[in-house]
N, C-alpha and C. Protein backbone atom coordinates (compact mmCIF):
# COMPACT_ATOMS: atom_id res chain seq x y z
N UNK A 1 56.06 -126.66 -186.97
CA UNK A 1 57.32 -126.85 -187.62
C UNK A 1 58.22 -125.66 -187.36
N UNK A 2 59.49 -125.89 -187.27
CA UNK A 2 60.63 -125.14 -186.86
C UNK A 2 61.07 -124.10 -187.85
N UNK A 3 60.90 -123.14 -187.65
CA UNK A 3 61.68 -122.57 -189.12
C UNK A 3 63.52 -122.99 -189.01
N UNK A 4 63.71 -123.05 -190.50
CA UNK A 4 65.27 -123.76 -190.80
C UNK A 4 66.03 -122.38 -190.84
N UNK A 5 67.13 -122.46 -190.40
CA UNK A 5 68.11 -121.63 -190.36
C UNK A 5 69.32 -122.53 -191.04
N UNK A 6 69.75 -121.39 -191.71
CA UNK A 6 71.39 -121.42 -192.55
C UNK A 6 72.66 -122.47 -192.20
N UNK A 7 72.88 -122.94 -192.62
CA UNK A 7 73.98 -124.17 -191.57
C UNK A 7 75.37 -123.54 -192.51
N UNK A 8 76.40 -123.49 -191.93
CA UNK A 8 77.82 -123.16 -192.41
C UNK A 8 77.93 -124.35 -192.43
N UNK A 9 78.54 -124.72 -194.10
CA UNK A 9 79.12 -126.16 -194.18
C UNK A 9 80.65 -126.43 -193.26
N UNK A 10 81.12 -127.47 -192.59
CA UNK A 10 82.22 -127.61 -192.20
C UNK A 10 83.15 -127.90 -193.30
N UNK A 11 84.39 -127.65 -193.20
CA UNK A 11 85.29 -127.85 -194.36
C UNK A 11 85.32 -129.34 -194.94
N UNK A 12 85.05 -130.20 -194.17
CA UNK A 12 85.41 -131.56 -194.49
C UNK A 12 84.00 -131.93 -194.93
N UNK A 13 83.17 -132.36 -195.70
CA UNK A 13 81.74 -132.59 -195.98
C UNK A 13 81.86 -134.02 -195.05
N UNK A 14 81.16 -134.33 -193.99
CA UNK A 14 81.13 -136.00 -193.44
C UNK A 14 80.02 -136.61 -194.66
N UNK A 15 80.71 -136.97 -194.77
CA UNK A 15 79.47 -138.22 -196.07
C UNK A 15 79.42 -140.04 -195.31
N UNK A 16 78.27 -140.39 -195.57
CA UNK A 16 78.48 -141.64 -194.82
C UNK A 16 77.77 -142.49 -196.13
N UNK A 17 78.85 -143.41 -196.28
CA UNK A 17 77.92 -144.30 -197.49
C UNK A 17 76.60 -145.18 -196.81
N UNK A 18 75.28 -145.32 -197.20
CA UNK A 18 74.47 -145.47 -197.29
C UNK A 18 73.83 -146.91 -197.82
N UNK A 19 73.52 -148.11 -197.50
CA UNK A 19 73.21 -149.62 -198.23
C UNK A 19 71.36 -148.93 -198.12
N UNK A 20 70.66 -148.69 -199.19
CA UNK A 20 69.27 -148.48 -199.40
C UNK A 20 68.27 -149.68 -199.49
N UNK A 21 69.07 -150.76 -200.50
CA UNK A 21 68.48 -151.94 -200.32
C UNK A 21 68.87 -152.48 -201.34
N UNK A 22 68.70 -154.08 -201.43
CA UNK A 22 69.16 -154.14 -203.13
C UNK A 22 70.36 -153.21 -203.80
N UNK A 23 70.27 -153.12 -204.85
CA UNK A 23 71.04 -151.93 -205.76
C UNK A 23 71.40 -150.86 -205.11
N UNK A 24 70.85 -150.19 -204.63
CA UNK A 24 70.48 -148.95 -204.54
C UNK A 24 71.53 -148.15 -202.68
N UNK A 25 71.78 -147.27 -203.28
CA UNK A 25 72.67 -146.67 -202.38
C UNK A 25 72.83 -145.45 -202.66
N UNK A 26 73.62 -144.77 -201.59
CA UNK A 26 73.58 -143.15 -201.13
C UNK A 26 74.79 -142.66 -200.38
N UNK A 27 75.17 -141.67 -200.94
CA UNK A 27 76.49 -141.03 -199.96
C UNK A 27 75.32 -139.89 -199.17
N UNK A 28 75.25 -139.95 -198.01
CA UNK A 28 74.49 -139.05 -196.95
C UNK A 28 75.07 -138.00 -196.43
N UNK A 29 74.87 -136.78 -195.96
CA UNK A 29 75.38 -135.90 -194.97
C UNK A 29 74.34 -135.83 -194.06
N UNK A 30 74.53 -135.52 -192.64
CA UNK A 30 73.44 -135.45 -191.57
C UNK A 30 73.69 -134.40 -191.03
N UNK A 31 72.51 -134.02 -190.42
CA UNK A 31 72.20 -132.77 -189.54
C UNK A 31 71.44 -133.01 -188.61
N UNK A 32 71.62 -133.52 -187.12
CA UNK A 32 70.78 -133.82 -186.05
C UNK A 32 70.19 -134.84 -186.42
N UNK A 33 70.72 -135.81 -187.34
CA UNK A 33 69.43 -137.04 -187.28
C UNK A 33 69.10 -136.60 -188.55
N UNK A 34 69.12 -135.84 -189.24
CA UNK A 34 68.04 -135.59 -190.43
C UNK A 34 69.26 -135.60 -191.74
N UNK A 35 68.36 -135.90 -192.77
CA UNK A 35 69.47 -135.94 -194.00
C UNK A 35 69.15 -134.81 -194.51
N UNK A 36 70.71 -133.90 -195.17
CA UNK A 36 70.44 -132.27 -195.49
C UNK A 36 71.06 -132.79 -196.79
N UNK A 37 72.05 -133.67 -197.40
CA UNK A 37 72.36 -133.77 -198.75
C UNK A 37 72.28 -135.38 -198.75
N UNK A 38 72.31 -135.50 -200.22
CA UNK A 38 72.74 -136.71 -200.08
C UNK A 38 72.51 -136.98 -202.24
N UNK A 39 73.40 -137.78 -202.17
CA UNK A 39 73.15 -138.57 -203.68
C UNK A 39 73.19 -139.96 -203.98
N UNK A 40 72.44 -140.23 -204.68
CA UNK A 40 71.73 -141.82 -204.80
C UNK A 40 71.74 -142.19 -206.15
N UNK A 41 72.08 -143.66 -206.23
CA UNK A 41 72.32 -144.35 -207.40
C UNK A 41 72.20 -146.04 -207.08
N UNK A 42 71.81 -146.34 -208.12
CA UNK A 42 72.01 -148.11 -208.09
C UNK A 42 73.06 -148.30 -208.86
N UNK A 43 73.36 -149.56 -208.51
CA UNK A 43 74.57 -150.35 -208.62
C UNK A 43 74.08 -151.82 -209.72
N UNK A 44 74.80 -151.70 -210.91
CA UNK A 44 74.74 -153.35 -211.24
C UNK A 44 75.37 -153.53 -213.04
N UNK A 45 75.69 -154.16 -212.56
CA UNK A 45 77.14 -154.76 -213.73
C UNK A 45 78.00 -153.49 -214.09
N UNK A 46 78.27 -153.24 -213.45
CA UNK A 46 79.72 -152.10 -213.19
C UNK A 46 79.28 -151.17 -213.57
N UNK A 47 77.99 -150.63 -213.51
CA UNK A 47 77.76 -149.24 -213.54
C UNK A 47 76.72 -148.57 -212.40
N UNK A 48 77.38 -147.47 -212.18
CA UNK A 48 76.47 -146.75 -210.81
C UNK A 48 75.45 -145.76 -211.63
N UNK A 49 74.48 -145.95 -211.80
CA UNK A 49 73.23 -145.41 -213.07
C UNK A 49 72.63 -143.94 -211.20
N UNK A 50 73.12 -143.11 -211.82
CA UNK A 50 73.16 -141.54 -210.90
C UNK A 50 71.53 -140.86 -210.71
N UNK A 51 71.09 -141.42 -209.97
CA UNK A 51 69.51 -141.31 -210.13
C UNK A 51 68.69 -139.79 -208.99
N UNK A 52 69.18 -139.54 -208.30
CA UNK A 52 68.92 -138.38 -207.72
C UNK A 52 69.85 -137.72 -206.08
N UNK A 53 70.03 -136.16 -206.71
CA UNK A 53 70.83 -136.02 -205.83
C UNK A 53 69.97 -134.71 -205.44
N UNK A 54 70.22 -134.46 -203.91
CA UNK A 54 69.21 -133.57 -202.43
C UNK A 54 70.16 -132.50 -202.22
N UNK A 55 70.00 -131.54 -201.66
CA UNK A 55 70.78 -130.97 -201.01
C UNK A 55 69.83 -129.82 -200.49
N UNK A 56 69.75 -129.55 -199.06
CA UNK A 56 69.08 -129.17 -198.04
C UNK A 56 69.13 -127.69 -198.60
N UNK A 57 67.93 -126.98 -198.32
CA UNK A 57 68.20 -125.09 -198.63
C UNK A 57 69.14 -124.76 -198.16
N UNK A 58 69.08 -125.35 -196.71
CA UNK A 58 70.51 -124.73 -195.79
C UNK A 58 71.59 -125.05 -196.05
N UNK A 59 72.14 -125.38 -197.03
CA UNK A 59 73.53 -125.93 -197.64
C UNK A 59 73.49 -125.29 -199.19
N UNK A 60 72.29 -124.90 -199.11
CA UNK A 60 72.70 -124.31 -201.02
C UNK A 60 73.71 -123.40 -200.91
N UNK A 61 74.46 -123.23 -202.23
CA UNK A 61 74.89 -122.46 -202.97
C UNK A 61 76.74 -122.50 -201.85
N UNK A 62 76.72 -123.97 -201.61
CA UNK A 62 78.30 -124.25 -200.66
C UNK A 62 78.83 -125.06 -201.30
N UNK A 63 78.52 -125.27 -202.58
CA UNK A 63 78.89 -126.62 -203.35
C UNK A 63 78.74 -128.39 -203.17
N UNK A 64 77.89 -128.20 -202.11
CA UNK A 64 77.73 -129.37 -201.71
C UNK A 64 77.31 -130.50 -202.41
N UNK A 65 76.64 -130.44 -203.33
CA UNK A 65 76.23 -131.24 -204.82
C UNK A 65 77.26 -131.59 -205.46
N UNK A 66 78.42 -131.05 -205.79
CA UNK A 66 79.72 -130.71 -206.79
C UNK A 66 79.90 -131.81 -205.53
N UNK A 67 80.50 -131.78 -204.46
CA UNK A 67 81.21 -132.60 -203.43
C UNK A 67 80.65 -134.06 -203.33
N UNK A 68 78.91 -134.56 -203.31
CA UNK A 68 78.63 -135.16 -203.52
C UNK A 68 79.06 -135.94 -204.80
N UNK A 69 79.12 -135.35 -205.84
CA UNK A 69 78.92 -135.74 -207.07
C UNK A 69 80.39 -136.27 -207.28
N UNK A 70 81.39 -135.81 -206.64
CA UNK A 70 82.85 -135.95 -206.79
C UNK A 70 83.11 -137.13 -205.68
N UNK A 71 82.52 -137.17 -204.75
CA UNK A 71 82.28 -138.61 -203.83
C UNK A 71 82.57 -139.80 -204.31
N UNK A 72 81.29 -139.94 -205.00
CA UNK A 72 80.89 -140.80 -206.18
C UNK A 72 81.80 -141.29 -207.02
N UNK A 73 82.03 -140.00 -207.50
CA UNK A 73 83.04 -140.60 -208.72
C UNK A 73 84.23 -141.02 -208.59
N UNK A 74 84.99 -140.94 -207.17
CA UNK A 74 86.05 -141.60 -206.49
C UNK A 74 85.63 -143.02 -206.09
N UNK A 75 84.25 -143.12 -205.69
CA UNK A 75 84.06 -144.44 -205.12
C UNK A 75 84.03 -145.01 -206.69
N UNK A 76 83.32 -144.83 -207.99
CA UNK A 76 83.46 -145.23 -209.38
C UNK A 76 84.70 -145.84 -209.66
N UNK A 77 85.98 -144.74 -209.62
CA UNK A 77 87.21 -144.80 -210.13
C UNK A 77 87.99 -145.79 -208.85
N UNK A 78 87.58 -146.11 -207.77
CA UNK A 78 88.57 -146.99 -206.77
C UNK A 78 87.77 -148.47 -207.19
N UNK A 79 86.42 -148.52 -207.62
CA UNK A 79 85.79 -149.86 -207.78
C UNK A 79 85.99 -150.56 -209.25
N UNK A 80 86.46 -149.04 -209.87
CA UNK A 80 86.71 -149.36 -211.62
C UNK A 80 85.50 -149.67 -212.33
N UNK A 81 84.01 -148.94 -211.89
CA UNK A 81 82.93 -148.80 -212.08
C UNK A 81 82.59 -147.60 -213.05
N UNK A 82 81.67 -147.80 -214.36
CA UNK A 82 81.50 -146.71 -214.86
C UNK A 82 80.17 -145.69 -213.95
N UNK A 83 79.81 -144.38 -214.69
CA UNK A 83 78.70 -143.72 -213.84
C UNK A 83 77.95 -143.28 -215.19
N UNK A 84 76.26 -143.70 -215.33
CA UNK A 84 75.09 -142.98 -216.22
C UNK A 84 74.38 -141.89 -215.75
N UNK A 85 74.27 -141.10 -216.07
CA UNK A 85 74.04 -139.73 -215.81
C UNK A 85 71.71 -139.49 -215.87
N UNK A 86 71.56 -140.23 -215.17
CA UNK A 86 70.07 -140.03 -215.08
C UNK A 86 68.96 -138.71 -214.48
N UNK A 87 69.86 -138.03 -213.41
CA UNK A 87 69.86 -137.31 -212.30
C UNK A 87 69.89 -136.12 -212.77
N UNK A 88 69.46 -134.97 -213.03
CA UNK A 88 69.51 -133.81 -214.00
C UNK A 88 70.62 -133.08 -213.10
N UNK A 89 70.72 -132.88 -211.78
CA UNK A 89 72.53 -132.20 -211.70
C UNK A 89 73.41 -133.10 -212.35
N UNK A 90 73.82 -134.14 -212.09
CA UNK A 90 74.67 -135.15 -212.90
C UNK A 90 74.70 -134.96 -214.25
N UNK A 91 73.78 -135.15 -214.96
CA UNK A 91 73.69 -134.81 -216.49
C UNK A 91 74.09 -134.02 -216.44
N UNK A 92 74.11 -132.29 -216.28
CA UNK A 92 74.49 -130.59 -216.30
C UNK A 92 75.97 -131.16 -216.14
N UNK A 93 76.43 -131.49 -215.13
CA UNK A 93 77.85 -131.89 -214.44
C UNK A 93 78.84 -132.67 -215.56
N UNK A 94 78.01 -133.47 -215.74
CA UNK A 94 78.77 -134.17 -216.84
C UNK A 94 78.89 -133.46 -218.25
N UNK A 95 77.87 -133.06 -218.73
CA UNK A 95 78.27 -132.28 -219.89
C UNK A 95 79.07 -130.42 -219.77
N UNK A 96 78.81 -129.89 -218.60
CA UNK A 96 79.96 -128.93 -218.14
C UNK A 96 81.45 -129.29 -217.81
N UNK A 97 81.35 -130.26 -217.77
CA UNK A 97 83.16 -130.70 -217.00
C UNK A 97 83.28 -131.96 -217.82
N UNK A 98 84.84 -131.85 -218.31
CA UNK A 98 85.27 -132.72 -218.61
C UNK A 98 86.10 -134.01 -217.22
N UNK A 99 86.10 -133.26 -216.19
CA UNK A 99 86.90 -133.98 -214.79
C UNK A 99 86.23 -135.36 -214.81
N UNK A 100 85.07 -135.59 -215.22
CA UNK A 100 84.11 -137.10 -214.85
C UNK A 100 84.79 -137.40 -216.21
N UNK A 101 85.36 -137.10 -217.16
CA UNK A 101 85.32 -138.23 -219.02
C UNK A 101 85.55 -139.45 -218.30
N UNK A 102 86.44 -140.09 -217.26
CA UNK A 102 87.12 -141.19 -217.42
C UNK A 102 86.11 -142.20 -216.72
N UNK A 103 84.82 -141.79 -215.82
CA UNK A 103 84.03 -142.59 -215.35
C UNK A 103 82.51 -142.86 -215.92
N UNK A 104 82.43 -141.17 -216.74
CA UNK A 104 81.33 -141.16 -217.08
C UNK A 104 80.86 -142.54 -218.93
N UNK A 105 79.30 -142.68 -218.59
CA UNK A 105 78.96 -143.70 -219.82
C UNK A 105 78.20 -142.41 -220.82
């Protein structure tokens, strides 16, 4: 195995929405083929229930979670979907910031 080296986030995070199966879906970021962030939630009767979010060592501490998490909550607010906070960053997120009140359950 390779040792991982540091990745400089690019300014624009590429996120690619994600169909998992059923319910279940993901905003992704990639690195060579490999997933370095990403956050996941199911989908059903208008709420996106926030079930776990990744983010690669090599991306810590770039906000990349916060970006993920703010993804989301645009895709929430354009579908007019609420968001449940299951995901322990999400939970922290939601009860630190008031910016999610209008999507969060």
């Amino acid at each position: 195995m390779g040792e991982k080296k540091d990745m400089k986030l690019p300014r624009e995070l590429d996120l690619e929405l994600v169909e998992l199966g059923g319910t279940k879906y993901a905003y992704q970021h990639k690195s060579n083929g490999d997933v370095t962030a990403e956050i996941e939630w199911t989908e059903d009767q208008g709420v996106m229930t926030m079930t776990h979010t990744y983010v690669d060592d090599s991306l810590r501490g770039q906000g990349v979670a916060k970006k993920l998490l703010d993804r989301a909550a645009t895709n929430a607010r354009e579908k007019g979907l609420k968001m449940k906070a299951v995901c322990s960053y999400v939970v922290n997120a939601f009860d630190r910031s008031d910016e999610y009140d209008d999507v969060k359950i």
